[in-house]
C-alpha atoms as a PDB file:
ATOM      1  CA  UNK A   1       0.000   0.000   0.000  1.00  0.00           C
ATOM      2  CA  UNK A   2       2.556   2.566   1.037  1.00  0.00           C
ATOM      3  CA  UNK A   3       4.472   1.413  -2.140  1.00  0.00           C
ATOM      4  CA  UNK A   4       1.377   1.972  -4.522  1.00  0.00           C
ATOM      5  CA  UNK A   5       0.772   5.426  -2.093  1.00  0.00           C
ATOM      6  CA  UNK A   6       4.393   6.881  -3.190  1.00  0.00           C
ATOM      7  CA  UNK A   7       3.660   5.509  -7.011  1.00  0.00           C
ATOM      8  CA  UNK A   8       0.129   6.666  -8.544  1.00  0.00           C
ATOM      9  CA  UNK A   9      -0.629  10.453  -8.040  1.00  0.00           C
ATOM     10  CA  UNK A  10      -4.378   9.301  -7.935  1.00  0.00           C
ATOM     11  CA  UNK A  11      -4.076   7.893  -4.290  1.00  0.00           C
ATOM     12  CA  UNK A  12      -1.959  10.769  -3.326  1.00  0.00           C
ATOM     13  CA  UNK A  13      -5.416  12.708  -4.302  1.00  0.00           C
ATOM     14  CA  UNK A  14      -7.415  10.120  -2.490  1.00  0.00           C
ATOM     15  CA  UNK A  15      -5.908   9.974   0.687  1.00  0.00           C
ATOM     16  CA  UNK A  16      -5.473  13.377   1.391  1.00  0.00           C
ATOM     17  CA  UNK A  17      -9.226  14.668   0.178  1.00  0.00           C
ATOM     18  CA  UNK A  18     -10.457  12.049   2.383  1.00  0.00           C
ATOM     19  CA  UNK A  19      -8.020  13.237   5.212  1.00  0.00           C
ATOM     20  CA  UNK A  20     -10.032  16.774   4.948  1.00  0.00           C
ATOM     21  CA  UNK A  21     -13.150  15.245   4.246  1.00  0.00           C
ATOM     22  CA  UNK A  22     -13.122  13.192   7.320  1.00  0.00           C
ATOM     23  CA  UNK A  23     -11.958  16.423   9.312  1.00  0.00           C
ATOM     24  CA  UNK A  24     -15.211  18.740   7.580  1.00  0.00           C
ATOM     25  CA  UNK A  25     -17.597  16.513   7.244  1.00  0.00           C
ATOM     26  CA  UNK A  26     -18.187  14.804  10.886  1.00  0.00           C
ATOM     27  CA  UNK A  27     -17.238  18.632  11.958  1.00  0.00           C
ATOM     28  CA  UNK A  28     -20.277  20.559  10.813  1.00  0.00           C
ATOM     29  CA  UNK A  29     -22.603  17.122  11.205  1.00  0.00           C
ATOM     30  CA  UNK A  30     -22.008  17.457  14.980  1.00  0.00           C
ATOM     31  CA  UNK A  31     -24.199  20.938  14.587  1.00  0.00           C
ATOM     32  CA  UNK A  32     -26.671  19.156  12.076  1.00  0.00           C
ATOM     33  CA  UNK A  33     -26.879  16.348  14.545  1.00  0.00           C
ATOM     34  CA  UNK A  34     -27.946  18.737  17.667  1.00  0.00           C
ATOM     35  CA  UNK A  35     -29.946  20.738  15.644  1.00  0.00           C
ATOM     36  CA  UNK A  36     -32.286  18.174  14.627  1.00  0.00           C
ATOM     37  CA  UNK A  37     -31.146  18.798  10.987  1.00  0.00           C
ATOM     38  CA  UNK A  38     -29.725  15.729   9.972  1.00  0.00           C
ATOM     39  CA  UNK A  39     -32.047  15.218   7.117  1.00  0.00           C
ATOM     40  CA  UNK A  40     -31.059  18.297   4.838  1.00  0.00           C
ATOM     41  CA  UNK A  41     -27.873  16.394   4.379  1.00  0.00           C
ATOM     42  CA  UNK A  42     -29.816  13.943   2.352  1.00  0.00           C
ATOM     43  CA  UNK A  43     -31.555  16.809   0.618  1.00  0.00           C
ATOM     44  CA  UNK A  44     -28.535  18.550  -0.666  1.00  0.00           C
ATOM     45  CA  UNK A  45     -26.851  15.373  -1.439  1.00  0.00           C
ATOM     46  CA  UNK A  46     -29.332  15.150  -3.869  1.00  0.00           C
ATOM     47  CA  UNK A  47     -29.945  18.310  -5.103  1.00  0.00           C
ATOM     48  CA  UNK A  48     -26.032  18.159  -5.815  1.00  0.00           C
ATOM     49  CA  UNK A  49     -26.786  14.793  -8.492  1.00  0.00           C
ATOM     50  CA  UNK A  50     -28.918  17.301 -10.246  1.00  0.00           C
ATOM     51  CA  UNK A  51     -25.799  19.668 -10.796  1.00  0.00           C
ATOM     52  CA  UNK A  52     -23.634  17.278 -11.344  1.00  0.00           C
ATOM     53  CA  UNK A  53     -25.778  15.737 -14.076  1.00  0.00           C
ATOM     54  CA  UNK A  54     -26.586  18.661 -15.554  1.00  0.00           C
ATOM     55  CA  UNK A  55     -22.945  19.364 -15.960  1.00  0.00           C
ATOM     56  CA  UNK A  56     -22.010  15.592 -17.703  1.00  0.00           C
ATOM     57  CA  UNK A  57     -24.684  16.115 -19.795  1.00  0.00           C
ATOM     58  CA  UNK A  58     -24.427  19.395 -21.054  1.00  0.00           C
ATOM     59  CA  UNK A  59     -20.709  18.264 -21.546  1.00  0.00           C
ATOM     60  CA  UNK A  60     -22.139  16.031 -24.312  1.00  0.00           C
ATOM     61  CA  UNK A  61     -22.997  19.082 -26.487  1.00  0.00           C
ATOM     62  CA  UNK A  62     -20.591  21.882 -25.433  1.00  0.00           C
ATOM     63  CA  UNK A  63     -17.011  22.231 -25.568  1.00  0.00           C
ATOM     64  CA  UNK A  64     -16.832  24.588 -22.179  1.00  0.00           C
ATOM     65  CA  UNK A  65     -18.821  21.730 -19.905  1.00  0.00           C
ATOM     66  CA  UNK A  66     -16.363  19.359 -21.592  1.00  0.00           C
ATOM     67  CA  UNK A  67     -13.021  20.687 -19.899  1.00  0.00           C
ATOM     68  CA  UNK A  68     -15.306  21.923 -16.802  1.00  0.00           C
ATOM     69  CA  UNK A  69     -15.206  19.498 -13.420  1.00  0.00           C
ATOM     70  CA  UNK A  70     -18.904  18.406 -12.761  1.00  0.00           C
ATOM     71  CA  UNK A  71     -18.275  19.514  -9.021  1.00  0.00           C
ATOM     72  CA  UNK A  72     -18.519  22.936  -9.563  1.00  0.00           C
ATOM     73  CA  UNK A  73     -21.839  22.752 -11.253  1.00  0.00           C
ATOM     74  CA  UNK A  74     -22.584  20.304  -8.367  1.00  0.00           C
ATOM     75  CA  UNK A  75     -21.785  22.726  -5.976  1.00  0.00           C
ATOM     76  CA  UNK A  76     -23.507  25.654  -7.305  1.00  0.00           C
ATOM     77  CA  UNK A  77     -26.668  23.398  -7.007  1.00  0.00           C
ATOM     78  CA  UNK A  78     -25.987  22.230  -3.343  1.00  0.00           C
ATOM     79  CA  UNK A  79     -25.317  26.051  -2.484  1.00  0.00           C
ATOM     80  CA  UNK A  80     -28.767  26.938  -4.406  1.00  0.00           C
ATOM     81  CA  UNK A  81     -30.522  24.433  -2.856  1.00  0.00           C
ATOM     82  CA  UNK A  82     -29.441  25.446   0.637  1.00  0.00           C
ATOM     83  CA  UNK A  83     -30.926  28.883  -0.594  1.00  0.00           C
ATOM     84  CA  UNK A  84     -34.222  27.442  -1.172  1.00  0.00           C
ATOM     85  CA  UNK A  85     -34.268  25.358   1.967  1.00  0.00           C
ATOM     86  CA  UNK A  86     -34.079  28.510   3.576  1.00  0.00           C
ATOM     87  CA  UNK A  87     -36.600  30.326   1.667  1.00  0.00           C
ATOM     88  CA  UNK A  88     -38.998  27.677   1.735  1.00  0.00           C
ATOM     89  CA  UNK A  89     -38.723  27.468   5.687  1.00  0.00           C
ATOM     90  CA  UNK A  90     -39.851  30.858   5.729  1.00  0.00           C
ATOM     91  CA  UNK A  91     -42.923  30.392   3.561  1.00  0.00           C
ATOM     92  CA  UNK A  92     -43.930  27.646   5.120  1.00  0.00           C
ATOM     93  CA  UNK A  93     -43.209  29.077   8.809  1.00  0.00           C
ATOM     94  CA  UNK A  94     -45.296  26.475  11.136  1.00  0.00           C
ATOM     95  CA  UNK A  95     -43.943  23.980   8.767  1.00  0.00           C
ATOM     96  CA  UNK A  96     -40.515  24.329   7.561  1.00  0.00           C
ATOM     97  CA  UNK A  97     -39.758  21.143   7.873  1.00  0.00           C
ATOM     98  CA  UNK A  98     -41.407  20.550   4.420  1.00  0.00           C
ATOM     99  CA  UNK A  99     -38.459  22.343   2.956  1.00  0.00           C
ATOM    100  CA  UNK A 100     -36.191  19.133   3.327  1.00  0.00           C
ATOM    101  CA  UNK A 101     -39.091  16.594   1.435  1.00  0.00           C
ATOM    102  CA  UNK A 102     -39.210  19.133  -1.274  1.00  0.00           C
ATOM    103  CA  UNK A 103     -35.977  20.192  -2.188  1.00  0.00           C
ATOM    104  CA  UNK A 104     -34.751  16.177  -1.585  1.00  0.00           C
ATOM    105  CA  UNK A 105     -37.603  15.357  -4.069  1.00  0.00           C
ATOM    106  CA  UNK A 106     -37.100  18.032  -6.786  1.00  0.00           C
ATOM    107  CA  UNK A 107     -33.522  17.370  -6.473  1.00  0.00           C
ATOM    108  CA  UNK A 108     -34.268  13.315  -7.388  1.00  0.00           C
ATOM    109  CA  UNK A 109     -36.690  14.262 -10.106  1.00  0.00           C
ATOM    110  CA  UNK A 110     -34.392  16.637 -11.565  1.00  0.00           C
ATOM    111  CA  UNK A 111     -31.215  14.525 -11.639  1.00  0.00           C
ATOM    112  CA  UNK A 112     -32.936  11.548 -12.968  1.00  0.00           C
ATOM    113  CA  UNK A 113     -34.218  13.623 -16.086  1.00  0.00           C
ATOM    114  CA  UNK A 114     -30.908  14.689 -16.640  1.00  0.00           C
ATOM    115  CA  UNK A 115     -29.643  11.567 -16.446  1.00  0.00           C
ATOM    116  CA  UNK A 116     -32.360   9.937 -18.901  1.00  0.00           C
ATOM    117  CA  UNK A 117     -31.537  12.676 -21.275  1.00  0.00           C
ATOM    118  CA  UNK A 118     -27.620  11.945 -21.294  1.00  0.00           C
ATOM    119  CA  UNK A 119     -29.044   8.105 -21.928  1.00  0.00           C
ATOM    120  CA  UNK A 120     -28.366   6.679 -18.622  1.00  0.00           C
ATOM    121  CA  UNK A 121     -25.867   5.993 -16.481  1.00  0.00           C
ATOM    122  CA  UNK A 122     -21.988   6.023 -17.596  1.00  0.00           C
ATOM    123  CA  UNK A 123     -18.796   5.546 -15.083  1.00  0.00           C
ATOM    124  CA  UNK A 124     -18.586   9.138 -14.441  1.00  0.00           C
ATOM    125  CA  UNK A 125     -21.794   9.598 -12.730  1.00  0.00           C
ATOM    126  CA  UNK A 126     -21.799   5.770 -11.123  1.00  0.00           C
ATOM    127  CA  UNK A 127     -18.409   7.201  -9.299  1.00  0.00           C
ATOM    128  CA  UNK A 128     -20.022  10.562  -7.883  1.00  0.00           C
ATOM    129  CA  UNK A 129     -22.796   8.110  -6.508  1.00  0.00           C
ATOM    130  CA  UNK A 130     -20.773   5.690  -4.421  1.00  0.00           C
ATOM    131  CA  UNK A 131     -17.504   7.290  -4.510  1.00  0.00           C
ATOM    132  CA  UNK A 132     -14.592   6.182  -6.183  1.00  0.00           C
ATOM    133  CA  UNK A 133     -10.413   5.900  -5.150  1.00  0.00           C
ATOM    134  CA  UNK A 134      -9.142   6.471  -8.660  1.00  0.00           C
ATOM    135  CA  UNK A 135     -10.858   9.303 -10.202  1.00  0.00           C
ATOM    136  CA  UNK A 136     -10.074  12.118  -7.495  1.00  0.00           C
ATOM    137  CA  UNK A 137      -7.751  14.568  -9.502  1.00  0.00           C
ATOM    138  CA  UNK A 138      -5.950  16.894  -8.576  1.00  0.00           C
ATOM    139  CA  UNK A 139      -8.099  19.231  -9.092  1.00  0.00           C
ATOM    140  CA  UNK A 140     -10.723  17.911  -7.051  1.00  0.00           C
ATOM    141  CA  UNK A 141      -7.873  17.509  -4.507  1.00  0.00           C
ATOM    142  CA  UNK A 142      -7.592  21.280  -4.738  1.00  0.00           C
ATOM    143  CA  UNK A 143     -11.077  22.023  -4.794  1.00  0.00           C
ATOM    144  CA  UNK A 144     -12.016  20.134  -1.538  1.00  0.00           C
ATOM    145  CA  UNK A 145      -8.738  21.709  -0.068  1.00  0.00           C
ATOM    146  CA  UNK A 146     -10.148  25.504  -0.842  1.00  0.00           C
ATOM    147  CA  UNK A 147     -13.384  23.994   0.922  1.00  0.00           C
ATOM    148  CA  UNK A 148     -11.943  22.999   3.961  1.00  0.00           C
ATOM    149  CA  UNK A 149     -10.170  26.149   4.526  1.00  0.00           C
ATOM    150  CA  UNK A 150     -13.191  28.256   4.145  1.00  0.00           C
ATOM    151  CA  UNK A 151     -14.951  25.863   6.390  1.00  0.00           C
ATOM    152  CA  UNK A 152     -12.999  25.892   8.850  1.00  0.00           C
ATOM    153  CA  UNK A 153     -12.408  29.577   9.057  1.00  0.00           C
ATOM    154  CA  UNK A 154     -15.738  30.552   9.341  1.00  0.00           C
ATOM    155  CA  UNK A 155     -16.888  27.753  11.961  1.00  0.00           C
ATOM    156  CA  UNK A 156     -13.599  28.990  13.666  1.00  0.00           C
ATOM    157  CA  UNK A 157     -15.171  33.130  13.628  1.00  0.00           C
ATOM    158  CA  UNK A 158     -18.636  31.950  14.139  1.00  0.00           C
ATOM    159  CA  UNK A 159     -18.374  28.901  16.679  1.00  0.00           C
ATOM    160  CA  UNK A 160     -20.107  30.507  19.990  1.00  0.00           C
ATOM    161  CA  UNK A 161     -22.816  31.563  17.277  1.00  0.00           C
ATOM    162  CA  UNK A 162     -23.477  28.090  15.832  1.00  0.00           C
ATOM    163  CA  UNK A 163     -23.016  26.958  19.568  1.00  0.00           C
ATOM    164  CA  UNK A 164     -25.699  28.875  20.657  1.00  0.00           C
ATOM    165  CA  UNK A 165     -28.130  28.174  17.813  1.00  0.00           C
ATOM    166  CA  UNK A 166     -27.810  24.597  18.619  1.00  0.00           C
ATOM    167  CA  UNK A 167     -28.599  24.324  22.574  1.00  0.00           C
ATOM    168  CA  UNK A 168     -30.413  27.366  22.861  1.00  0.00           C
ATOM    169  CA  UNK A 169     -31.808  29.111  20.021  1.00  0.00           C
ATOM    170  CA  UNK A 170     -34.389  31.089  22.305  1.00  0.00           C
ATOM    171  CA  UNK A 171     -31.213  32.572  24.456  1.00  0.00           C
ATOM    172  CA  UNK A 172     -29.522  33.558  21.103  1.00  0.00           C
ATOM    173  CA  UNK A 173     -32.562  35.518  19.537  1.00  0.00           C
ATOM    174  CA  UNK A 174     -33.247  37.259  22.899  1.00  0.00           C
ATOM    175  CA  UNK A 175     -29.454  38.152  22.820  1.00  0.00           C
ATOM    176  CA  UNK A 176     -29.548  39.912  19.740  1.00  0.00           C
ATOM    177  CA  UNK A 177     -27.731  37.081  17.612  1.00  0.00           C
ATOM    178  CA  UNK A 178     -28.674  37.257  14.033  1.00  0.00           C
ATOM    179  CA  UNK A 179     -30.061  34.373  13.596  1.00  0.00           C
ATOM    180  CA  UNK A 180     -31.017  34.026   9.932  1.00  0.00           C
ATOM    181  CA  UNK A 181     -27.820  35.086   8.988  1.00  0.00           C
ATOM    182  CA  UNK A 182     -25.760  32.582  10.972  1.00  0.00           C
ATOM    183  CA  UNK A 183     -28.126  30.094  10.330  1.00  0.00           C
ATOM    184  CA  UNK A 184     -27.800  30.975   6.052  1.00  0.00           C
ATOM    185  CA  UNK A 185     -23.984  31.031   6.329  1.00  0.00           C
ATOM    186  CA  UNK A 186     -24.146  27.359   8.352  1.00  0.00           C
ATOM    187  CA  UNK A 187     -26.322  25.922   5.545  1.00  0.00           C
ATOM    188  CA  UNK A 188     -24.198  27.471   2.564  1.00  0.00           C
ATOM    189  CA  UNK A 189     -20.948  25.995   4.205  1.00  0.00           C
ATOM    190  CA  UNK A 190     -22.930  22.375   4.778  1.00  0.00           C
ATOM    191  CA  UNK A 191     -23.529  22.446   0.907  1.00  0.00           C
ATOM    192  CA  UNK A 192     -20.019  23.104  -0.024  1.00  0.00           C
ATOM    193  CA  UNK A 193     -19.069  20.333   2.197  1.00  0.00           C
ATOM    194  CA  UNK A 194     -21.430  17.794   0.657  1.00  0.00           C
ATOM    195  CA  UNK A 195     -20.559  18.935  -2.632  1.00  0.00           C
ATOM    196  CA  UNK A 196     -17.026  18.431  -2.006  1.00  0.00           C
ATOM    197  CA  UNK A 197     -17.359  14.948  -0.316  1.00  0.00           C
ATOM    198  CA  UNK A 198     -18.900  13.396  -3.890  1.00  0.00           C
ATOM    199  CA  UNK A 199     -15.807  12.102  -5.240  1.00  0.00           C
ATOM    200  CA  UNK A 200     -14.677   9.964  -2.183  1.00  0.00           C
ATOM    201  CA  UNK A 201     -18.280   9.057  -0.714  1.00  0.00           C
ATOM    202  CA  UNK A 202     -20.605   9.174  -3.051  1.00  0.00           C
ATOM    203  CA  UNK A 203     -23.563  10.938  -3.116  1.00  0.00           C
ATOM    204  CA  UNK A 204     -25.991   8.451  -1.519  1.00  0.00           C
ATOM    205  CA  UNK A 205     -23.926   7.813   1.170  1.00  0.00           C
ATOM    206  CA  UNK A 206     -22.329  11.221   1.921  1.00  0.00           C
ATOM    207  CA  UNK A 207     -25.207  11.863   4.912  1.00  0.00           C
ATOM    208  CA  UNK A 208     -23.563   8.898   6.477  1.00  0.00           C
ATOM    209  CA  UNK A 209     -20.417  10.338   6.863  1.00  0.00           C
ATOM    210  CA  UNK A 210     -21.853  13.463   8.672  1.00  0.00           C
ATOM    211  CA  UNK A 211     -24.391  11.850  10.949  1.00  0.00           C
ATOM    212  CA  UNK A 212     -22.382   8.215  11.875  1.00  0.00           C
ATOM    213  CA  UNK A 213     -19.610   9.260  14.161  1.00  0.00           C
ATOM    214  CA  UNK A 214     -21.410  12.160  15.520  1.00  0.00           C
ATOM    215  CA  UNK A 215     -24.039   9.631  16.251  1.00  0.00           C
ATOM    216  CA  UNK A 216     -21.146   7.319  17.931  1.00  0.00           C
ATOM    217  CA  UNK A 217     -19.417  10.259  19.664  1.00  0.00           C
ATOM    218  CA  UNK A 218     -22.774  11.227  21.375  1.00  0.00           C
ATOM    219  CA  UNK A 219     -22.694   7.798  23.087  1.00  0.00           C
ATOM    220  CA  UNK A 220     -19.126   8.060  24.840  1.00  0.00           C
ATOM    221  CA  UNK A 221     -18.808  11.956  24.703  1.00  0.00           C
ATOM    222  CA  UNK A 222     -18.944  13.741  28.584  1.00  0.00           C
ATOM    223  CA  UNK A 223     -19.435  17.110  26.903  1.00  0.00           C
ATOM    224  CA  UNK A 224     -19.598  19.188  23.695  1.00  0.00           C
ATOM    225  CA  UNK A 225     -15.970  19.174  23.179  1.00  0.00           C
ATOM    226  CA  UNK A 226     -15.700  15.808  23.611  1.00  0.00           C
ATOM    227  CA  UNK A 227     -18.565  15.052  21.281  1.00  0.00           C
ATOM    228  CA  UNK A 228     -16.679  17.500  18.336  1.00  0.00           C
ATOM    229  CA  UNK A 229     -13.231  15.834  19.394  1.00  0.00           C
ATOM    230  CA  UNK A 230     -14.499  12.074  18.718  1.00  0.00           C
ATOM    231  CA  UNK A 231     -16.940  13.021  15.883  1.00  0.00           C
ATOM    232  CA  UNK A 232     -13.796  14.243  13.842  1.00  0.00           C
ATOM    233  CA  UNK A 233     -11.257  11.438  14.956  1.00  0.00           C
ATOM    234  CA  UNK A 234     -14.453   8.981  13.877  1.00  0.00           C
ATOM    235  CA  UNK A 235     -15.028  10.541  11.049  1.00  0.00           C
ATOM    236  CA  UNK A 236     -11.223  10.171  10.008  1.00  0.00           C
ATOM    237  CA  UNK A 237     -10.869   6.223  10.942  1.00  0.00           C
ATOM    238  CA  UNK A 238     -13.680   5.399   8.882  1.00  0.00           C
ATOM    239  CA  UNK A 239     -12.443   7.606   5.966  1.00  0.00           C
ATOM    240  CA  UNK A 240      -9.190   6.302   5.995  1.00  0.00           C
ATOM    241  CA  UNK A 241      -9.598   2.761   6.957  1.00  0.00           C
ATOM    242  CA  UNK A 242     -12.216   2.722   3.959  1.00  0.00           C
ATOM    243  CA  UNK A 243     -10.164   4.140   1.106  1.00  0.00           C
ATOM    244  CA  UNK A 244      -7.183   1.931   2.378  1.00  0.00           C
ATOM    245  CA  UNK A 245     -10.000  -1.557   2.153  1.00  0.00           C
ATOM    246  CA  UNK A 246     -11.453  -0.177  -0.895  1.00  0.00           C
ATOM    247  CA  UNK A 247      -7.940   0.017  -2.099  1.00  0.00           C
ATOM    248  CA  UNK A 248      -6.730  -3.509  -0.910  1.00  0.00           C
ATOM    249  CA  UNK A 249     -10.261  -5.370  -1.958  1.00  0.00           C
ATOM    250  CA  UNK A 250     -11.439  -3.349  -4.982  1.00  0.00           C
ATOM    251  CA  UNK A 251     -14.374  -1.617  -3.791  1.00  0.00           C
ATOM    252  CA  UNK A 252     -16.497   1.649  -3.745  1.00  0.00           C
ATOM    253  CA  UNK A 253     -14.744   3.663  -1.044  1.00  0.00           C
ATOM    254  CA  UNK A 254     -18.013   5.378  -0.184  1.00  0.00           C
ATOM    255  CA  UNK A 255     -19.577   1.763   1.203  1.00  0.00           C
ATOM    256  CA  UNK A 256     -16.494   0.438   3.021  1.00  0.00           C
ATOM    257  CA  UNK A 257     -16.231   4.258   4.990  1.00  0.00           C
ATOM    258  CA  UNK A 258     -20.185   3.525   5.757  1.00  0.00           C
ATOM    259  CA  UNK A 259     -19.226  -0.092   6.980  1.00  0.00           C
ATOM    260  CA  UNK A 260     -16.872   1.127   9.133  1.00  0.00           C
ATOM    261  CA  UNK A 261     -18.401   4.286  10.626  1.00  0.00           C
ATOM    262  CA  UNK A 262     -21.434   1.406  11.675  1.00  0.00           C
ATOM    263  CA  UNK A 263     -18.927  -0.507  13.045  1.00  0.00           C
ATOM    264  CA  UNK A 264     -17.740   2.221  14.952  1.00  0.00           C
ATOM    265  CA  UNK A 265     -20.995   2.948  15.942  1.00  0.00           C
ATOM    266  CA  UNK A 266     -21.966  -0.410  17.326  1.00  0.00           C
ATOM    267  CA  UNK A 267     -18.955  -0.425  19.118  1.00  0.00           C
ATOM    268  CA  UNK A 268     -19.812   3.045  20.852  1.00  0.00           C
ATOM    269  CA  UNK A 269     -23.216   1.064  21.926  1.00  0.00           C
ATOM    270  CA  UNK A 270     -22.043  -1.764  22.917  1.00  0.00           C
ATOM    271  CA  UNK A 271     -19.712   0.303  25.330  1.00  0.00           C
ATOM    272  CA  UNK A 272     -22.498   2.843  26.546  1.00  0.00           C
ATOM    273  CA  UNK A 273     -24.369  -0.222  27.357  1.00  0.00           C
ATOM    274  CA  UNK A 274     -21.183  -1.756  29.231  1.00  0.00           C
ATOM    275  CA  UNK A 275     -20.767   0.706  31.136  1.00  0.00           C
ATOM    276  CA  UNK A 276     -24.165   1.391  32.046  1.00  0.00           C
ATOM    277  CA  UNK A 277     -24.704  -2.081  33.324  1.00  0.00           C
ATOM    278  CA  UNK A 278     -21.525  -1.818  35.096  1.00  0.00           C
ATOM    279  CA  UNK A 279     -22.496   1.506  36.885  1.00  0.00           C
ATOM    280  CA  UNK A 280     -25.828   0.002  38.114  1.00  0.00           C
ATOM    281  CA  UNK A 281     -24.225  -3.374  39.667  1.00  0.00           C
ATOM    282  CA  UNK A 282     -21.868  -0.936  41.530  1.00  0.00           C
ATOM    283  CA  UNK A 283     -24.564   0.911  42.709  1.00  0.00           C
ATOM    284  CA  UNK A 284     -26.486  -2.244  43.564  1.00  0.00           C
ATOM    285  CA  UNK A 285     -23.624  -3.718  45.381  1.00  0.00           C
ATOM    286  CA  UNK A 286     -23.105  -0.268  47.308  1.00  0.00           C
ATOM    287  CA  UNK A 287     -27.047  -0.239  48.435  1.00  0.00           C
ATOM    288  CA  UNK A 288     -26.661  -4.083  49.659  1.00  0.00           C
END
C-alpha cells in the first residue's frame, strides 16, 4: 500500500481529500446532529446529483462543460438548494420542515431527467454516486482543499454563534444574535461540504459520513468538546480505513467508509451499554 501510495498520483489525491473530508464533514454534522437537521444532508446530497448531471450532460454538447469538473456545477446546485431550503422554511413558517421533502424530491426528479436525457448511467456519474479511489484529480484535490479552509475559518469566527443556535436558540434571539444570517452562512458551508465529499463518498452515502460518528461520539462523549473531538477522529478512521480496504479489496470507497463508521458505531453502543450495566451493579452492590 505505502508502495502503490508513493507511485500513482491518484491515491496521493485520495488519501489526502479524504483526510479533509473526514476532518469537515463529521465537523459541521455534529451541529446538524444537535440541531435536529440531519435530514437536509440527504436533501442537498441530492440536489447536488442534479448539478452534477446537468454538468455531464451538457458536456455532451458543449465544448466549455467538456473541460469543466462536474463539481462545480454540483456545488452551485448544493449552495442553491441550501438557498431554497431557507426560503422555503420561511414560507412555510409552522412547517418548515417541508423544505427538506421538497428540495430532496425536486432534487431526485431533476437529476434523474438529466440523467435519462444523457441516456443513462456512464462511469462518471456511477463514481459521484458511491464514490470512487481512482478518479479524485488533482483538481478535485484542490477544490475540496479551498473547501476545507473556508470551512474551517468561518466555523472557527462563528463557533459561539453556531453553539448557541444549537442548545439554545431562544437565548440567542433574545441576545440579539442574528439568527437568519448565521443560520444561512451554516447551511451554505454544509452544501459546499457535501458537494465536495462526492468524489470519495458518493452521493448516496455522503449523509452517512456526517451523521455516523457524531451519532457514535454522542454515546461516549462527557461534553460538547468531547462530542466535536471524537466526531472528527471517527469521522477520520472510517475515511481512511475505507479508502485503504477499498484500495486492498477493490471496492467503492463510499460503502467500506459507511461499513466502518457502523462498526464504529456499534462499538460506541455496545460500550455505553457496558458501562451502564456496570455503573448500576456498583450501585447495587453499594445499596446491599
Amino acid at each position: 500500500m505505502i508502495e502503490a501510495f508513493l507511485k500513482y498520483e491518484f491515491l496521493q489525491n485520495a488519501f489526502y481529500t479524504g483526510l479533509l473530508i473526514g476532518l469537515i464533514a463529521p465537523m459541521l454534522g455534529v451541529f446538524l446532529v444537535v440541531r435536529r437537521l440531519s435530514l437536509i444532508a440527504d436533501a442537498l446530497s441530492h440536489i447536488t446529483l442534479t448539478g452534477i448531471a446537468a454538468s455531464l450532460l451538457l458536456g455532451k454538447y458543449f465544448i466549455f462543460f467538456q473541460g469543466l469538473n462536474p463539481l462545480y456545477m454540483g456545488m452551485g446546485a448544493a449552495v442553491g438548494g441550501s438557498l431554497l431550503i431557507e426560503k422555503i422554511r420561511n414560507v412555510y413558517k409552522f412547517y418548515q420542515e417541508l423544505a427538506i421533502p421538497i428540495i430532496l424530491s425536486s432534487g431526485i426528479g431533476i437529476g434523474v431527467v438529466f440523467i435519462s436525457l444523457a441516456d443513462g448511467f456512464n462511469n462518471d456519474l456511477f463514481n459521484y454516486l458511491f464514490g470512487s479511489v481512482i478518479t479524485v484529480s488533482r483538481s478535485d484535490l484542490y477544490t475540496v482543499l479551498i473547501t476545507s479552509i473556508i470551512v474551517i475559518i468561518i466555523t472557527i469566527f462563528l463557533f459561539k454563534e453556531m453553539f448557541y443556535l444549537a442548545f439554545d436558540e431562544e437565548h440567542a434571539k433574545v441576545s440579539g444574535l442574528n439568527k437568519s444570517f448565521v443560520h444561512l452562512v451554516f447551511i451554505i458551508i454544509v452544501a459546499l461540504v457535501i458537494a465536495a465529499s462526492m468524489r470519495i463518498v458518493g452521493i448516496l452515502l455522503v449523509s452517512a459520513l456526517m451523521t455516523l460518528p457524531v451519532a457514535a461520539s454522542m454515546r461516549i462523549a462527557k461534553g460538547f468538546k468531547q462530542m466535536f473531538f471524537y466526531s472528527i477522529l471517527f469521522g477520520e478512521i472510517a475515511v481512511i480505513g475505507g479508502l485503504i480496504t477499498a484500495f486492498q479489496l477493490d471496492l467503492a470507497p463510499g460503502g467500506t467508509i459507511v461499513i466502518i463508521s457502523v462498526f464504529i458505531l456499534i462499538i460506541c453502543l455496545s460500550i455505553k451499554k457496558w458501562k451502564d450495566k456496570f455503573t448500576y451493579r456498583k450501585k447495587t452492590s453499594v445499596g446491599i
